[in-house]
Protein backbone atom coordinates (compact mmCIF):
# COMPACT_ATOMS: atom_id res chain seq x y z
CA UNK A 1 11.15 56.69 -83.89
CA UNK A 2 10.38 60.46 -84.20
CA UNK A 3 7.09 61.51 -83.75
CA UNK A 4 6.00 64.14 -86.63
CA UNK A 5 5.26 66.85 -83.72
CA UNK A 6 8.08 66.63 -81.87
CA UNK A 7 10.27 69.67 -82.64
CA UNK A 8 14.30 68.35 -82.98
CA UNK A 9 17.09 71.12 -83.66
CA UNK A 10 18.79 69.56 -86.26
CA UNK A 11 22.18 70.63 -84.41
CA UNK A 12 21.05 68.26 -81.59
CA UNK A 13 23.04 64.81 -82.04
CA UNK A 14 20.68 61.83 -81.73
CA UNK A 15 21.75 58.39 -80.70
CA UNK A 16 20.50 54.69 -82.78
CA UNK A 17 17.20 53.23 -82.05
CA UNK A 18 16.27 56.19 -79.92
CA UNK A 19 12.10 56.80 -79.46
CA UNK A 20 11.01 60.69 -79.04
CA UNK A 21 7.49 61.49 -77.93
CA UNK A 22 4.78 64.10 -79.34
CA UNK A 23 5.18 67.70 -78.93
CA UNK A 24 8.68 66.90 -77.20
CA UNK A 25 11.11 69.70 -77.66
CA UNK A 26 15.10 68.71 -78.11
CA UNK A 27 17.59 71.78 -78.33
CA UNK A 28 20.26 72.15 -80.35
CA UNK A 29 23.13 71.07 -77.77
CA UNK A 30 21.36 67.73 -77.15
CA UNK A 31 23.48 64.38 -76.95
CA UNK A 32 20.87 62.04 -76.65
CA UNK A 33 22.69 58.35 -76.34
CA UNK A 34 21.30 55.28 -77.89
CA UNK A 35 18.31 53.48 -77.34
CA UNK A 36 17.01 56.20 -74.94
CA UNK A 37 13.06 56.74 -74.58
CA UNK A 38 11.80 59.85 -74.40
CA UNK A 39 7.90 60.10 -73.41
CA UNK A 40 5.56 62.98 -75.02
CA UNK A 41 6.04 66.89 -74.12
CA UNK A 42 9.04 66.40 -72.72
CA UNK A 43 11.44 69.41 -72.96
CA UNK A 44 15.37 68.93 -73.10
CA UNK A 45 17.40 72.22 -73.66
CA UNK A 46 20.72 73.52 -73.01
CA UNK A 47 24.29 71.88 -73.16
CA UNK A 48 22.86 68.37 -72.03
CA UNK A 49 23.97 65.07 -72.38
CA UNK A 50 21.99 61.97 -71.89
CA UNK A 51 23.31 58.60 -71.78
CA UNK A 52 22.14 55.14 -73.09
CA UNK A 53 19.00 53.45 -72.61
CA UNK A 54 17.49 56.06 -70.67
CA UNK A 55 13.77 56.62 -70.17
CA UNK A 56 12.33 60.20 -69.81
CA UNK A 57 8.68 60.47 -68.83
CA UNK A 58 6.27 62.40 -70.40
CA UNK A 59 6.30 66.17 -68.92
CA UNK A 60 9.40 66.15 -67.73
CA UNK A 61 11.87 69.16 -68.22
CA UNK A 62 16.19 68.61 -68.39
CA UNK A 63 18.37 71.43 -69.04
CA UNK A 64 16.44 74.45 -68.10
CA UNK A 65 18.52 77.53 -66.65
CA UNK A 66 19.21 77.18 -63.08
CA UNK A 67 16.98 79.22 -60.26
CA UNK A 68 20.15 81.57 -59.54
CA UNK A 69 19.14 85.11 -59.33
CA UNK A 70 23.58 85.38 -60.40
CA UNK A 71 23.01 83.06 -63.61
CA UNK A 72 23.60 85.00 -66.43
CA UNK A 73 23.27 82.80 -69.30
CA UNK A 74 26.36 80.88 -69.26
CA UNK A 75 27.53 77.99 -70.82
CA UNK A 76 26.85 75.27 -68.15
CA UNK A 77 25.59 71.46 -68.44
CA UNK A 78 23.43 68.44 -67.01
CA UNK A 79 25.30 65.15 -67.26
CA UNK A 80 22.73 61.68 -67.23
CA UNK A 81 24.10 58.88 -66.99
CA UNK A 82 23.05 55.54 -68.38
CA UNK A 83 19.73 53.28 -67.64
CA UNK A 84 18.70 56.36 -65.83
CA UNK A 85 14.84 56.30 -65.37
CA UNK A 86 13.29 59.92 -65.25
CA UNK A 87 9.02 59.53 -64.55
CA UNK A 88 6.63 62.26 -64.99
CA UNK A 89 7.16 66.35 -64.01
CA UNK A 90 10.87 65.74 -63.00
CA UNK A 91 13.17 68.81 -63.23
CA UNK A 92 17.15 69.05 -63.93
CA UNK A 93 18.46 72.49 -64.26
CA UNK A 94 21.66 72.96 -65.46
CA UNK A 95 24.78 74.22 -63.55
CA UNK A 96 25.88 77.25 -62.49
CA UNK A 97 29.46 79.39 -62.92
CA UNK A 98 29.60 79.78 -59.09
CA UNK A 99 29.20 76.17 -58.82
CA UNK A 100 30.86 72.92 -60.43
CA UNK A 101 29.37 74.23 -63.73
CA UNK A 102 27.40 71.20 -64.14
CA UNK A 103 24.53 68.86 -62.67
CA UNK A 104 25.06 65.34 -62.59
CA UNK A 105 22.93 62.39 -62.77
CA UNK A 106 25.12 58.92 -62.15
CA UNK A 107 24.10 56.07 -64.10
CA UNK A 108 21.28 53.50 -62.99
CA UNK A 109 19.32 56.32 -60.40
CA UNK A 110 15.67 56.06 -60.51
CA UNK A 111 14.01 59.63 -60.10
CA UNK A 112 10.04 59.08 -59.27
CA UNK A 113 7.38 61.88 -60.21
CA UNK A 114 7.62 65.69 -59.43
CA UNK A 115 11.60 64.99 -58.58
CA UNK A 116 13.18 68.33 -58.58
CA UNK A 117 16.84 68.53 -58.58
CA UNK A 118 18.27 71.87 -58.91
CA UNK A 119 21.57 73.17 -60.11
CA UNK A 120 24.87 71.79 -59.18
CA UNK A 121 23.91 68.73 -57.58
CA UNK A 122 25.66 65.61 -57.67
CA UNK A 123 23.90 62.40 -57.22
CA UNK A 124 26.05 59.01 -57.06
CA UNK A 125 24.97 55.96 -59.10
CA UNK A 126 22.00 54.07 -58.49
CA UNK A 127 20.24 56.93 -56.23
CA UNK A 128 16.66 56.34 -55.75
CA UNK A 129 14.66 59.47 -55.17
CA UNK A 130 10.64 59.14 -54.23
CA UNK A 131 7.79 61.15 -55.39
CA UNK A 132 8.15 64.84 -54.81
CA UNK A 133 12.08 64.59 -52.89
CA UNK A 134 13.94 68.53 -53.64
CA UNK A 135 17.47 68.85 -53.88
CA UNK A 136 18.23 72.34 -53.84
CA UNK A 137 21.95 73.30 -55.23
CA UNK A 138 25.27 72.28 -54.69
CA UNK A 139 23.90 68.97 -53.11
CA UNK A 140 25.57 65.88 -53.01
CA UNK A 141 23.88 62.56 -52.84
CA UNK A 142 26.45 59.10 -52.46
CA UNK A 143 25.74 55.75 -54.37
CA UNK A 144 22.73 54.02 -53.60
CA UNK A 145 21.99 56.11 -51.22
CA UNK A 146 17.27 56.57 -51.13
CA UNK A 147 16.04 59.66 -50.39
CA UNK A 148 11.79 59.07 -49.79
CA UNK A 149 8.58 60.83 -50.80
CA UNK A 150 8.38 64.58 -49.92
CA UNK A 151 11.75 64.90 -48.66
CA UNK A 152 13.62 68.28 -48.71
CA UNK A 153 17.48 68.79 -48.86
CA UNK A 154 18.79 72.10 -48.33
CA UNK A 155 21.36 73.53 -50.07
CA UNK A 156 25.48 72.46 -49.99
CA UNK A 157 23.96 69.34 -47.70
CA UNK A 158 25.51 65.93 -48.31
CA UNK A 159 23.92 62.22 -48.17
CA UNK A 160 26.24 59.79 -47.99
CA UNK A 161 26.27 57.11 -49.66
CA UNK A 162 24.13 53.72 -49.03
CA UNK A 163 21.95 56.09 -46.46
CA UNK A 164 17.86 55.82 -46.25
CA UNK A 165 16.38 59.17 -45.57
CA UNK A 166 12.88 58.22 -44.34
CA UNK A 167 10.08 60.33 -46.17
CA UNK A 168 8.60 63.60 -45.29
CA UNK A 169 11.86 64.92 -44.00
CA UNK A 170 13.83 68.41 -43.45
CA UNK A 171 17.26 67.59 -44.44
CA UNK A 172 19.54 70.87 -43.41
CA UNK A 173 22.54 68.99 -41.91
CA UNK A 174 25.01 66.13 -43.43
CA UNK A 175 23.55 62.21 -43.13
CA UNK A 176 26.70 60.17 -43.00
CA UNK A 177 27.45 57.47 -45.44
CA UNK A 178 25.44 53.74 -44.44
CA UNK A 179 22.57 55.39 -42.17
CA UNK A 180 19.03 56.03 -41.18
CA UNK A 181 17.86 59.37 -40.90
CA UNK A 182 14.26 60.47 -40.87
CA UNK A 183 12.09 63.67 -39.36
CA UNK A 184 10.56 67.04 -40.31
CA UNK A 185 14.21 67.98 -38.25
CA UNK A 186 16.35 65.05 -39.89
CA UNK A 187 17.82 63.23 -37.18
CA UNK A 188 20.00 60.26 -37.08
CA UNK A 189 18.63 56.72 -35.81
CA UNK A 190 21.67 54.50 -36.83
CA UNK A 191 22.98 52.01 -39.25
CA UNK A 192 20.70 51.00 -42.28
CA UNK A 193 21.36 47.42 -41.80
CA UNK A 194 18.57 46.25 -44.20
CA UNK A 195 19.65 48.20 -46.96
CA UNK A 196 22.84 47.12 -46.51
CA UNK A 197 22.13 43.25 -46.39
CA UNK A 198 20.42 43.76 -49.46
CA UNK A 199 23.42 45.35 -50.97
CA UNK A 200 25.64 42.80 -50.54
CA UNK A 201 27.45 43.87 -47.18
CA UNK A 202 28.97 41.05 -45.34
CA UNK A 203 28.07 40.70 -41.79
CA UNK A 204 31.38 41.36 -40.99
CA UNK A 205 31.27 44.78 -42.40
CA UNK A 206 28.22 45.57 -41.07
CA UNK A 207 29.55 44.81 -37.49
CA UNK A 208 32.52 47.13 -38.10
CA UNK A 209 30.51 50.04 -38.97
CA UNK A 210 28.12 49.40 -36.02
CA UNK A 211 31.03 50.15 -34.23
CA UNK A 212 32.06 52.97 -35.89
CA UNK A 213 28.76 54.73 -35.69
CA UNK A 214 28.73 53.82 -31.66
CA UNK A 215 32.02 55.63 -31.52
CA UNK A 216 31.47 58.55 -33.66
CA UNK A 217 27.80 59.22 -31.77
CA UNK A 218 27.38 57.19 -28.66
CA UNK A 219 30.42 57.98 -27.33
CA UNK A 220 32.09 61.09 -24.92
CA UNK A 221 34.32 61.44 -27.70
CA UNK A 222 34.33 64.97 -29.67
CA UNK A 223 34.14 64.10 -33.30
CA UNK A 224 37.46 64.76 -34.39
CA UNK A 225 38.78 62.49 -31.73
CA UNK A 226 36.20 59.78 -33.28
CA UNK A 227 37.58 59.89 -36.31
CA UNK A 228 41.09 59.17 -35.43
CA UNK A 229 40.21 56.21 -33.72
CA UNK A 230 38.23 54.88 -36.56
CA UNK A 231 41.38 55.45 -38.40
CA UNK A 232 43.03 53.90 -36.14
CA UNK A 233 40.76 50.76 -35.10
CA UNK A 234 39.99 50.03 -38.52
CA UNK A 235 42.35 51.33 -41.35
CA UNK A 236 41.69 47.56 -43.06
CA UNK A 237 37.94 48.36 -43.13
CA UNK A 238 37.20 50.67 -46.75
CA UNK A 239 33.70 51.44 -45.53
CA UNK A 240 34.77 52.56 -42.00
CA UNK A 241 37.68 55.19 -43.59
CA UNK A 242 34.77 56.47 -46.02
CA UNK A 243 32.15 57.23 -42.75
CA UNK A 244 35.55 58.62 -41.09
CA UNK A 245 36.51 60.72 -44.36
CA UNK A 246 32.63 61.80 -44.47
CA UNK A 247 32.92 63.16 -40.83
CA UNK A 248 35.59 65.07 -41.10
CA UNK A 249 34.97 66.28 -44.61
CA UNK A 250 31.78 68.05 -42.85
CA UNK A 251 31.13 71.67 -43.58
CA UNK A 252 27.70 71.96 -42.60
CA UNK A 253 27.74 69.97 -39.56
CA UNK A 254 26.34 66.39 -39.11
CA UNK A 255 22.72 65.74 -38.46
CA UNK A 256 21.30 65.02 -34.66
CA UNK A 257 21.62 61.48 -33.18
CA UNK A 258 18.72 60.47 -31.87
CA UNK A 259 18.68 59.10 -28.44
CA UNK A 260 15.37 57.51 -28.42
CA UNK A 261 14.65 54.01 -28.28
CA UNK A 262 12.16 53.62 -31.02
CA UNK A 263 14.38 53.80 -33.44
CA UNK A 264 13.43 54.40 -37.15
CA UNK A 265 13.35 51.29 -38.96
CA UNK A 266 14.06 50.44 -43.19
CA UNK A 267 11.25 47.77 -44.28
């Protein structure tokens, strides 16, 4: 399942029933889990671990050192999780010593061509990122949250989980957890009821954080005050104490509310 041109260090450890593409080059600290694919002239280097069953386009490159002008060679990773699906010209660079140390990749996410995520980040399980989104480093992306074409996160910025940032966006402030965003300047547009119907959400829940969101940003309330009557108002909803805990947690600030009427909408 190893073609004759691809170059394997034979200190990388290789997984059963794994497939590994011409002129592919696997380093020497490799875990490559079982039954992953791996397309032609892809390049995997550095301490990296890739879990099971997942598929690596052609031209993609995992592991490389971080773009840190204070790297120095150290001994950092890239975690992939399982059923991970990785299309053509994505990049993964590896961690950094001022950082967590490591990049991570949660199982199930789907990154779509000329995906660059840079060192440090964290993305959640099942993230979806569209052709050409950037993460720079020491980004955090939540669970299912979808991040669309030729979107740009800057650095230490957070997307919470279950959000839909809208393509072609500027994303320098926090999205909280279950929203829309979209915009050259993200702003905020309000709950992302569609993608959370189609995950599952009762109606119930949905309600709840529709009410959480009004308080939080359509309300006179400063934010801190919003988030202890969340806490308050709905301690028995989990959802509601993770948009609260996301607020608060904020180092970077949230991004804008809008207040138009034509609201961005999920299709």
């Amino acid at each position: 399942m190893i073609h004759p041109t691809a170059l394997v260090d034979p200190g990388a450890r290789i997984g059963a029933d794994v497939s590994i593409g011409a002129y592919s080059l696997i380093g020497k600290d490799v875990e490559i889990g079982n039954g992953c694919r791996l397309g032609p002239h892809v390049i995997v280097e550095g301490r990296t671990r890739i879990g099971e069953n997942t598929h690596i386009s052609q031209y993609a490159s995992i592991g490389a050192p971080p773009q840190d002008f204070s790297y120095r060679n150290e001994d950092t990773e890239v975690c992939i999780g399982q059923r991970v699906r990785i299309r053509e010209y994505v990049t993964i660079h590896r961690g950094t010593l001022r950082g967590r140390g490591k990049t991570v990749i949660g199982d199930d996410c789907y990154l779509m061509a000329y995906c660059h995520v840079a060192h440090d980040c964290i993305l959640g399980e099942g993230v979806v990122m569209a052709n050409s989104a950037h993460l720079g480093g020491h980004i955090e992306i939540g669970q299912k949250a979808i991040l669309g074409g030729i979107v740009a996160v800057h650095q230490f910025v957070r997307v919470g989980e279950y959000a839909l940032v809208g393509g072609v966006s500027g994303v320098a402030k926090d999205v909280p957890p279950y929203t829309l965003a979209s915009g050259a300047r993200i702003y905020v547009y309000g709950l992302n009821e569609v993608g959370l119907r189609r995950n599952g959400f009762p109606r119930e829940t949905i309600v709840w954080l529709k009410r959480a969101f009004r308080i939080a940003f359509r309300s006179s309330l400063k934010i801190e005050d919003a988030v202890e009557r969340i806490r308050l108002d709905m301690s028995h909803v989990p959802q509601a104490m993770v948009f609260a805990d996301f607020l608060s947690s904020s180092k970077r600030g949230m991004a804008r509310v809008s207040l138009s009427r034509h609201a961005f909408k999920a299709t």
